[in-house]
Protein backbone atom coordinates (compact mmCIF):
# COMPACT_ATOMS: atom_id res chain seq x y z
CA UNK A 1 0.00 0.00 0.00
CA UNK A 2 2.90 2.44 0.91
CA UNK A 3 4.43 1.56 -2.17
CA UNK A 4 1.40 2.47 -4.59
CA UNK A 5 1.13 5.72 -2.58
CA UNK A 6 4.70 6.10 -3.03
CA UNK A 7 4.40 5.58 -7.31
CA UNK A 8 1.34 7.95 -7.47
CA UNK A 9 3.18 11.01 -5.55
CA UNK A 10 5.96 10.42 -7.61
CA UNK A 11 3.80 10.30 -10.61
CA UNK A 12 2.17 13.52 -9.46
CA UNK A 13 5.81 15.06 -9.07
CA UNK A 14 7.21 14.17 -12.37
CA UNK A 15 3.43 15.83 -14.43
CA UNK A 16 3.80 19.08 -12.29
CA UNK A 17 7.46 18.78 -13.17
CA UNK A 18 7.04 18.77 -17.02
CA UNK A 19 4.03 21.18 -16.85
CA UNK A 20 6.13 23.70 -14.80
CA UNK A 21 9.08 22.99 -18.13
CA UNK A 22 6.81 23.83 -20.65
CA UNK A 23 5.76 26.83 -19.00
CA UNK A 24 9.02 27.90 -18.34
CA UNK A 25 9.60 27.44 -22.12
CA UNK A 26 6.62 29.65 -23.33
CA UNK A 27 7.70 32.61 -20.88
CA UNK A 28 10.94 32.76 -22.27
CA UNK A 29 9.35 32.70 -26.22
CA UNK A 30 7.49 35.37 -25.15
CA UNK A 31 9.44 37.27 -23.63
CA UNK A 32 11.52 40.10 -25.75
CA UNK A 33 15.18 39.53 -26.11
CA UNK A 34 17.57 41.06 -23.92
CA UNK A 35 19.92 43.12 -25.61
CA UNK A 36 23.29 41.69 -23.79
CA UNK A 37 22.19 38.29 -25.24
CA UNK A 38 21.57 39.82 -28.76
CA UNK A 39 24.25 41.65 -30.53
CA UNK A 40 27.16 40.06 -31.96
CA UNK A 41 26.41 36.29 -30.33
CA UNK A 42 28.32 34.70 -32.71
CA UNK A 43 31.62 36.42 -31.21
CA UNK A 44 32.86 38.09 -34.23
CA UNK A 45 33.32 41.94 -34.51
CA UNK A 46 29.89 44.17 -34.12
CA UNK A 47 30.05 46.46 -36.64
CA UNK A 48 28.69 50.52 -36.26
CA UNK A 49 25.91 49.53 -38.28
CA UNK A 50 24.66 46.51 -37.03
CA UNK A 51 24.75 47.76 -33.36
CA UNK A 52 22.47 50.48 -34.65
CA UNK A 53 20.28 48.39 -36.31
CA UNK A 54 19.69 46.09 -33.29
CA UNK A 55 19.13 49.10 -30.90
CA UNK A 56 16.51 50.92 -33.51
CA UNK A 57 15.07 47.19 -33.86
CA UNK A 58 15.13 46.26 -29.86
CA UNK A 59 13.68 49.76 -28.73
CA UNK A 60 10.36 49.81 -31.47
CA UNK A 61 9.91 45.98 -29.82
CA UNK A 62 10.12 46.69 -26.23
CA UNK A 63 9.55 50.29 -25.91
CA UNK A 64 7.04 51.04 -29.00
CA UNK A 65 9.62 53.91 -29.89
CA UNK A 66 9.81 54.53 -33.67
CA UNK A 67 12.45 56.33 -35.78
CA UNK A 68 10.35 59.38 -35.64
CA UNK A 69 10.27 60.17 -31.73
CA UNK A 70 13.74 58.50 -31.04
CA UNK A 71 16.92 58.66 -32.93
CA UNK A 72 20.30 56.50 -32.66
CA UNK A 73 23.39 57.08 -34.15
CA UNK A 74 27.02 55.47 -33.82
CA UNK A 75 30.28 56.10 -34.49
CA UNK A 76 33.64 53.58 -33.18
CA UNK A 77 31.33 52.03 -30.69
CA UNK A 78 30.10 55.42 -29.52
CA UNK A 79 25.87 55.20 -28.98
CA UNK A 80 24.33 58.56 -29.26
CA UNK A 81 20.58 58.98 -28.00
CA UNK A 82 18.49 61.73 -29.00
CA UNK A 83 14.48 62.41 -28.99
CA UNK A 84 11.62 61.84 -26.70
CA UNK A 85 10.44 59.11 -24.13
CA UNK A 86 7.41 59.05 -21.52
CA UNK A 87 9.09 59.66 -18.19
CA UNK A 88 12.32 59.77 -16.73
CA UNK A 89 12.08 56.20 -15.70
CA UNK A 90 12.23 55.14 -19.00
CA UNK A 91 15.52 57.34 -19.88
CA UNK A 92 17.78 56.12 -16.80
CA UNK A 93 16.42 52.41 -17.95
CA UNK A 94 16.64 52.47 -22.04
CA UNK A 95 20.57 53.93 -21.57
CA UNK A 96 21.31 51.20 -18.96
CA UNK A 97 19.81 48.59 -21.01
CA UNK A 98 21.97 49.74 -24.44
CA UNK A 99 25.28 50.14 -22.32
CA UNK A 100 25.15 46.37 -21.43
CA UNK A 101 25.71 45.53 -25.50
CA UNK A 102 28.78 44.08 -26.85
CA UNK A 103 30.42 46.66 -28.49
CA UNK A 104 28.86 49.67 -26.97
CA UNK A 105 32.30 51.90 -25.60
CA UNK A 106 30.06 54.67 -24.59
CA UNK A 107 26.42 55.96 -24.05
CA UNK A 108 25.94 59.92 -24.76
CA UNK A 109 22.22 60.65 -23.44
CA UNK A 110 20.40 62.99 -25.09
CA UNK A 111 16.75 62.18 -24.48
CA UNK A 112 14.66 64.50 -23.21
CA UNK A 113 10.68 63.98 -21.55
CA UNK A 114 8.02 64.64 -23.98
CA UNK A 115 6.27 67.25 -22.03
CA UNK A 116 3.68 68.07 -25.12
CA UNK A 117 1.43 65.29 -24.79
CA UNK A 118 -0.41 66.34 -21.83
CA UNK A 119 -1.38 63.49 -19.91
CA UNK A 120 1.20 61.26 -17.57
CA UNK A 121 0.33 57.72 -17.22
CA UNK A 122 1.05 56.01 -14.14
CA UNK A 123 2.82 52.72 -15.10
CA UNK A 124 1.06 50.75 -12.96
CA UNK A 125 2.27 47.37 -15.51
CA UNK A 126 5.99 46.31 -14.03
CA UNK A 127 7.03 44.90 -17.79
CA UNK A 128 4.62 45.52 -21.25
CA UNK A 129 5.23 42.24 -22.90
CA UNK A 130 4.28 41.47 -26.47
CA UNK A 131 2.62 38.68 -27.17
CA UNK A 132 4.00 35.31 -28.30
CA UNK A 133 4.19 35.00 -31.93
CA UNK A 134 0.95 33.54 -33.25
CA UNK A 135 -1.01 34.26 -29.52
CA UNK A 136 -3.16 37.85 -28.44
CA UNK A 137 -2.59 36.80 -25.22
CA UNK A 138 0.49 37.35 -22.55
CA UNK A 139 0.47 34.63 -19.42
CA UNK A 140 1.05 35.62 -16.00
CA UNK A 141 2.19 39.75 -16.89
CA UNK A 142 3.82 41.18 -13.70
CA UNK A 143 1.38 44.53 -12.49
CA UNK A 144 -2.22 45.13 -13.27
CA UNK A 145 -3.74 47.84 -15.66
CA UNK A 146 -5.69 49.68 -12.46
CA UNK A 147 -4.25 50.98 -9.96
CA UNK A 148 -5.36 50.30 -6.25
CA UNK A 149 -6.38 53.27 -4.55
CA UNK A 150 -3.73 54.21 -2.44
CA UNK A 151 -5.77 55.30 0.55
CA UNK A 152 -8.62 52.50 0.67
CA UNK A 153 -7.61 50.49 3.86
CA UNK A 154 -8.94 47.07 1.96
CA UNK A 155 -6.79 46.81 -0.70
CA UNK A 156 -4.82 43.84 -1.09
CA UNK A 157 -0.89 45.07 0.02
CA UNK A 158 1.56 43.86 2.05
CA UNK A 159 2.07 46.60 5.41
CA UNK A 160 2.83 47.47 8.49
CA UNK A 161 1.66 50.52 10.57
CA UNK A 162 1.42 51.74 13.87
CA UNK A 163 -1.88 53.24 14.72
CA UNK A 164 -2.82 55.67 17.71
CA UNK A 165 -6.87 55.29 17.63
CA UNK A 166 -9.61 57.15 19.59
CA UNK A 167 -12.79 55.78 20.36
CA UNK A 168 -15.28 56.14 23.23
CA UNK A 169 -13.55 53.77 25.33
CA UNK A 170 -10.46 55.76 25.36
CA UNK A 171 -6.79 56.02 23.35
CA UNK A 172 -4.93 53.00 22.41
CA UNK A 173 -1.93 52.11 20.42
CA UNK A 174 -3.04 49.77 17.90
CA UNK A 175 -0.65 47.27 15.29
CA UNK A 176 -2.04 46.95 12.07
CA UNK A 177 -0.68 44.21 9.68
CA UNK A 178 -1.71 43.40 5.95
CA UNK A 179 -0.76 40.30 3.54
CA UNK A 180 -2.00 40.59 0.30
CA UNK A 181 -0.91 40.88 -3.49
CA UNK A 182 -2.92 40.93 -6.95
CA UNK A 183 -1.26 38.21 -9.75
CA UNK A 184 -1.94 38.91 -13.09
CA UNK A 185 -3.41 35.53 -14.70
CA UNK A 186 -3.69 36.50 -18.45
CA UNK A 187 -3.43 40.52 -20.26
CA UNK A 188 -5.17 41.19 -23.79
CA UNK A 189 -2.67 44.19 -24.59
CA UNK A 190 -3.98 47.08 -27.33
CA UNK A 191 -1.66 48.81 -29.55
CA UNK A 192 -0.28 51.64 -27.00
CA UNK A 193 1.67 50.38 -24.15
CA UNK A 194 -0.46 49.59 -20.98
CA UNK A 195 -3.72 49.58 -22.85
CA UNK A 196 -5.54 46.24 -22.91
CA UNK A 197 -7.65 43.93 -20.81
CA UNK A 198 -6.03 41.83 -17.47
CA UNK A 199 -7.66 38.87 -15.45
CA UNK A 200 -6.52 38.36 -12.01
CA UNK A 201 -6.38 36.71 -8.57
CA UNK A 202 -6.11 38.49 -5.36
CA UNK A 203 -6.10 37.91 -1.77
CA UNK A 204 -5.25 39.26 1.59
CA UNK A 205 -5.60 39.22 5.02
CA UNK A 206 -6.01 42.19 7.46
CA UNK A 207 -5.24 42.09 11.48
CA UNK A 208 -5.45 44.50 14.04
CA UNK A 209 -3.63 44.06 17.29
CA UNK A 210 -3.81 45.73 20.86
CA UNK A 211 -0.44 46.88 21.65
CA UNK A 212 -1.67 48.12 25.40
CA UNK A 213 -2.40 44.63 26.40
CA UNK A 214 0.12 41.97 27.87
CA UNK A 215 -0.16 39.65 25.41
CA UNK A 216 -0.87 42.15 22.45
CA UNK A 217 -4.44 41.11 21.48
CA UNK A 218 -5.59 39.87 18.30
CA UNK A 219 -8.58 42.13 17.79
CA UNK A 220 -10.02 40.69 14.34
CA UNK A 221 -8.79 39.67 11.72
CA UNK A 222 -10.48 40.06 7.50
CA UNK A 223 -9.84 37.16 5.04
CA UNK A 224 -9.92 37.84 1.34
CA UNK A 225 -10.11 36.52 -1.51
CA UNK A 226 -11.28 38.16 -5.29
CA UNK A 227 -11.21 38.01 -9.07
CA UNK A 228 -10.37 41.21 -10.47
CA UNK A 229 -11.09 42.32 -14.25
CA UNK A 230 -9.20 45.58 -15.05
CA UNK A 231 -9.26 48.11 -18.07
CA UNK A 232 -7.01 50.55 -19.09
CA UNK A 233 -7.10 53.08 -22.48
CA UNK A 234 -5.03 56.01 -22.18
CA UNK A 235 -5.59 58.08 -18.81
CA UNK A 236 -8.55 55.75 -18.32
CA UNK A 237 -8.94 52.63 -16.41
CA UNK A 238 -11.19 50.81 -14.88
CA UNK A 239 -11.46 47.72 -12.62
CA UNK A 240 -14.51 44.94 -11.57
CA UNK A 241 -13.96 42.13 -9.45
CA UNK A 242 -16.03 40.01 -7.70
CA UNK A 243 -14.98 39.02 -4.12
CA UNK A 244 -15.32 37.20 -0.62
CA UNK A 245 -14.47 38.47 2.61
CA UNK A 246 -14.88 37.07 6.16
CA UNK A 247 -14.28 38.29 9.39
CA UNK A 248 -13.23 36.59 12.88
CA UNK A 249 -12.68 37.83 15.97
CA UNK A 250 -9.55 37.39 18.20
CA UNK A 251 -9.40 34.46 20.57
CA UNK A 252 -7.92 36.76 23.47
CA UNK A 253 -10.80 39.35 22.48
CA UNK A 254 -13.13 36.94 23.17
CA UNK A 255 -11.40 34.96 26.41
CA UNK A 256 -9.70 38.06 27.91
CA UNK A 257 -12.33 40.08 29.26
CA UNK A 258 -10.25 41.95 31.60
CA UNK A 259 -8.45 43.41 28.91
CA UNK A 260 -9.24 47.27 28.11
CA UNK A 261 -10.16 47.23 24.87
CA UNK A 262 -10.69 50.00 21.90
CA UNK A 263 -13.74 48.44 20.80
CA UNK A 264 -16.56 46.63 23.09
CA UNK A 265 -16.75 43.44 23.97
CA UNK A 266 -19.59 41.69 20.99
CA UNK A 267 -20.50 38.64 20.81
CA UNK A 268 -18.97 36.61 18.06
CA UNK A 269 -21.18 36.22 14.68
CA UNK A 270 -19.87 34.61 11.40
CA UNK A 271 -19.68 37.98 9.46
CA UNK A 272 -18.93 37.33 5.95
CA UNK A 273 -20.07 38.12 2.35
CA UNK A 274 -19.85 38.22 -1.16
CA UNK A 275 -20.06 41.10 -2.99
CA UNK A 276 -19.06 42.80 -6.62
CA UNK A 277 -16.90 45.82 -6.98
CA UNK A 278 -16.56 48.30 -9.63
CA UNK A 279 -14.51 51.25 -10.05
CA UNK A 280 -13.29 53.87 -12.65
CA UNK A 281 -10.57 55.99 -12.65
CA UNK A 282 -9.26 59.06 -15.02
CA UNK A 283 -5.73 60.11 -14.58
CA UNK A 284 -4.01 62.99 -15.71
CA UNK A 285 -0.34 64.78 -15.07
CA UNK A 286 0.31 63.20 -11.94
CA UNK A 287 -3.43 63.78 -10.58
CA UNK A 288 -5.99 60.84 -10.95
CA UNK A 289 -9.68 60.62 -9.61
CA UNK A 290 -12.20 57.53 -9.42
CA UNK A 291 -15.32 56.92 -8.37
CA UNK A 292 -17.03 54.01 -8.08
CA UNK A 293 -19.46 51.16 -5.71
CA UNK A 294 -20.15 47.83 -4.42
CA UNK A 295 -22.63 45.28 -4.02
CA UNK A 296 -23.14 42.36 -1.33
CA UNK A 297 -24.54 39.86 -2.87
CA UNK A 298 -25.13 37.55 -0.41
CA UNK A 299 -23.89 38.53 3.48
CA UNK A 300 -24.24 36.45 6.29
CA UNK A 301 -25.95 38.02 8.83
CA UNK A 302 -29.14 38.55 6.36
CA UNK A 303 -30.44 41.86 6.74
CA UNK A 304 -27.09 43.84 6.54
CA UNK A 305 -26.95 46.81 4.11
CA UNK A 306 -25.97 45.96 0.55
CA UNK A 307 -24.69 49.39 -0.98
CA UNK A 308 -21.76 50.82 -0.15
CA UNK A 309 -19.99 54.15 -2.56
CA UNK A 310 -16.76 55.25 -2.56
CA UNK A 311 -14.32 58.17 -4.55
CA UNK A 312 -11.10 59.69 -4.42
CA UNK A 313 -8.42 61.11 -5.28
CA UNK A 314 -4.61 61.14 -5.60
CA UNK A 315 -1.18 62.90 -6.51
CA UNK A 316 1.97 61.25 -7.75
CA UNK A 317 5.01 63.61 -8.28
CA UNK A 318 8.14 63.77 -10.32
CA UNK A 319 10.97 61.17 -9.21
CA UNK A 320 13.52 62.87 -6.62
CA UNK A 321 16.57 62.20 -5.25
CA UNK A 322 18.49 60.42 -7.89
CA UNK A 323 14.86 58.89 -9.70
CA UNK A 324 14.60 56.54 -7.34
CA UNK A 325 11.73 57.97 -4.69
CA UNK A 326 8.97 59.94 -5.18
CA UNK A 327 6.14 62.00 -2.79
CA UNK A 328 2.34 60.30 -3.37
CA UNK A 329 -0.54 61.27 -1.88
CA UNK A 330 -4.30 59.94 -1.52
CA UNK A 331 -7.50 60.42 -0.21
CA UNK A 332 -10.37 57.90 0.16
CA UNK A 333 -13.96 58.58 1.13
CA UNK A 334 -16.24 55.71 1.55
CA UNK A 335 -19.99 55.61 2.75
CA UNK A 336 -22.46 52.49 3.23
CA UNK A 337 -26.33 52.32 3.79
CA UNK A 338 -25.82 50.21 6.57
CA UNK A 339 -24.25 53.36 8.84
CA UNK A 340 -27.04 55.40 7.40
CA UNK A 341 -24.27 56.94 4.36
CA UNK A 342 -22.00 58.55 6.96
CA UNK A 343 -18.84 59.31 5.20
CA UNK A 344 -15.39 57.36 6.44
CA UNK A 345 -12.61 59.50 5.54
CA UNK A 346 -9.28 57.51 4.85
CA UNK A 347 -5.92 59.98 3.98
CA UNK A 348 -2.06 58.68 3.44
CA UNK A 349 0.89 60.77 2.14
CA UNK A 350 4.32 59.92 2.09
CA UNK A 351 7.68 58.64 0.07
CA UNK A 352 7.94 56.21 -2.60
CA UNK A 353 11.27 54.38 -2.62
CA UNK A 354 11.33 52.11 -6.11
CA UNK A 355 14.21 49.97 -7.22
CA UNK A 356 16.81 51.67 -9.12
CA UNK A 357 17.05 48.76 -12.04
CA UNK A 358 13.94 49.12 -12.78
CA UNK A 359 11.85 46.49 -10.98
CA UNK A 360 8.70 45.67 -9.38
CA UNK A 361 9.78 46.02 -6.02
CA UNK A 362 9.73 49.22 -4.02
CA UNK A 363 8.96 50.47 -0.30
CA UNK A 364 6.27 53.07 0.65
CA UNK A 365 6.73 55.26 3.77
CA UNK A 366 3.41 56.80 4.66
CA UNK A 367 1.60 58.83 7.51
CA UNK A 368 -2.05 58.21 7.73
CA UNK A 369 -4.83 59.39 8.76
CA UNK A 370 -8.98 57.68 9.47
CA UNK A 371 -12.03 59.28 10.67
CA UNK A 372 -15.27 56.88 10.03
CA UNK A 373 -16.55 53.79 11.16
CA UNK A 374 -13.82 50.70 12.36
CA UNK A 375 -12.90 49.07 8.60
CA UNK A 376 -12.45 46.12 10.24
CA UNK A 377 -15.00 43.23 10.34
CA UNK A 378 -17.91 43.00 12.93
CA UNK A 379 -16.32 46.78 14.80
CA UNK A 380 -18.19 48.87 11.54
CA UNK A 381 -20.52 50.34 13.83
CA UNK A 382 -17.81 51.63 16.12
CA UNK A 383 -16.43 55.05 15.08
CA UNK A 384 -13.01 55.67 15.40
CA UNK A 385 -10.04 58.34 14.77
CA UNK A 386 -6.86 57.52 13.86
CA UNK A 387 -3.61 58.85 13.03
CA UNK A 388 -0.72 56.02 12.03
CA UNK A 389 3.10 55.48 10.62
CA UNK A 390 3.62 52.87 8.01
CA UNK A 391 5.59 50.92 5.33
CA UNK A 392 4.23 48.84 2.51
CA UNK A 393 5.81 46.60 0.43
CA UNK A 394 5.60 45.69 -3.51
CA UNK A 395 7.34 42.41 -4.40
């Protein structure tokens, strides 16, 4: 019997094995060449024109930058680049990624921002990614086409924050953790970079601690899990998911009685609900707006209120201190028929600190600020004021 277990598992092994290889395989087809790995592989001399060639070639592919807006010229190994790009990311990574070619002595940068074209995008893709040849689709793209709000406390995002709250049972220094992260499944892309079509997976979970008790109470904790479908043309996106969410109360909540708490003692119900989200954003220069609601479809209790609206809005500046950080700012207002509309006001500003070579991860640094009902599980019909210090994380 141990034996035929034994065969199966390994039989289980060696099909996850070869699907994980073939896989593997299609990622690298489609994705673009990297330009160390391109010129001159077959070791012999690169010549002036071939090196141009293969840059003008390599930037139309990955960048979607034609003769026209960007112009390359060489002489004894010498790249000159001269024209327009999007943003100043794009400049510090395009001359990185053409110094790192075989037979490239020197880069002289000449690019400037195009500054007529009126709106600023915010790249919230990590990579755009052709697709394969023969396929309309790309597998698995790294980013999404909407961006999260920045300010809306339920957004899937890794964190941690320190949070001084105020309620009518007194002050309290609260710890509030978050684990969560959107993965792109499959992206329909459009002709302009970041325009297209993106089905996802997300989930999170969300925990609140008491830092003024001895054994640091587990208040409640959210668990969440969604399907997001997100839009993007131009300085438009959009984003619709359907989702599940349940909350639990803490088992020293519940057994520690003694303990002062922010919230009162309730007795524990099995909160939890399905509902559909939809929001739409317009962005523009730095600024971006959105608007948009959700509805429970089924919520255990019965009875709770169904509708809930929420807008915002929120700044992203120019990239400081050598391009790698830069100041963002949000503001979220939320209101549901269950707390009779009452408006929960959610605000964060603070630093950006992104990767210098150009990847997905990055650090935020924010201050915070809430004034609304508790966002947290069965506590909505507690109101609350808090002020907080935090970092998030993007992997």
């Amino acid at each position: 019997m141990r034996v035929r277990r034994f065969l199966a598992a390994l039989s289980i092994l060696l099909l996850a094995s070869g699907a994980t290889d073939g896989v593997a395989a299609e990622n690298t087809a489609a994705a673009e060449t990297r330009p160390a790995d391109a010129a001159g592989t077959d070791g012999g001399p690169v010549t002036d024109d071939f090196l141009r060639g293969y840059i003008v070639s390599y930037l139309e592919q990955v960048y979607h930058l034609g003769r026209e807006t960007l112009r390359v010229a060489v002489e004894g190994g010498v790249v000159t680049l001269s024209g327009t790009v999007g943003t100043p990311e794009d400049i510090d990574r395009i001359v990185a990624e053409v110094g790192t070619l075989r037979g490239v002595e020197r880069v002289v940068n000449r690019l400037e921002v195009d500054e007529t074209g009126g709106t600023r995008r915010w790249r919230t893709w990590t990579e755009w990614l052709r697709p394969p040849p023969g396929r309309k689709t790309v597998r698995f793209p790294a980013g999404d086409l909407f961006a999260a709000p920045l300010a809306d406390q339920k957004q899937p995002r890794f964190h941690t924050t320190w949070q001084r709250w105020r309620t009518g049972s007194g002050s309290f220094d609260i710890a509030s953790v978050g684990f969560g992260e959107n993965f792109g499944l499959v992206r329909w892309p459009r002709g302009h970079a970041g325009d297209g079509w993106q089905i996802g997976i997300s989930g999170a979970v969300f925990a609140i601690f008491n830092l003024d008790t001895p054994s640091l109470d587990l208040l409640n904790a959210d668990y969440y899990v969604g399907f997001p479908i997100s839009y993007r043309s131009g300085g438009w996106s959009g984003r619709l998911r359907l989702f599940h969410q349940s909350s639990h109360l803490g088992d020293e909540f519940l057994l520690q009685p003694q303990d002062t708490q922010p919230v009162p003692l309730a007795p524990r119900i099995n909160l939890s609900y399905e509902a559909v989200e939809a929001l739409g954003s317009y962005e523009r220069d730095g600024g971006r707006l959105y608007f948009g609601g959700t509805h429970i479809v089924t919520v255990d209790p019965a009875g709770l209120g169904r509708n809930r609206l929420q807008a915002g809005a929120e700044f992203r500046g120019n990239p400081i201190h050598w391009r790698t950080s830069r100041f963002i700012a949000g503001l979220d207002v939320e209101a549901w028929n269950e707390t009779g509309w009452d408006r929960d006001w959610s605000a964060k500003t603070g630093l950006l600190f992104r990767s210098p070579y150009g990847d997905a991860r990055s650090i935020q640094l924010l201050l915070e600020y809430y004034n609304g009902h508790a966002p947290h599980g069965q506590f909505f019909q507690v109101e609350v004021t808090y002020f907080g210090l935090g970092i998030a994380y993007a992997f």
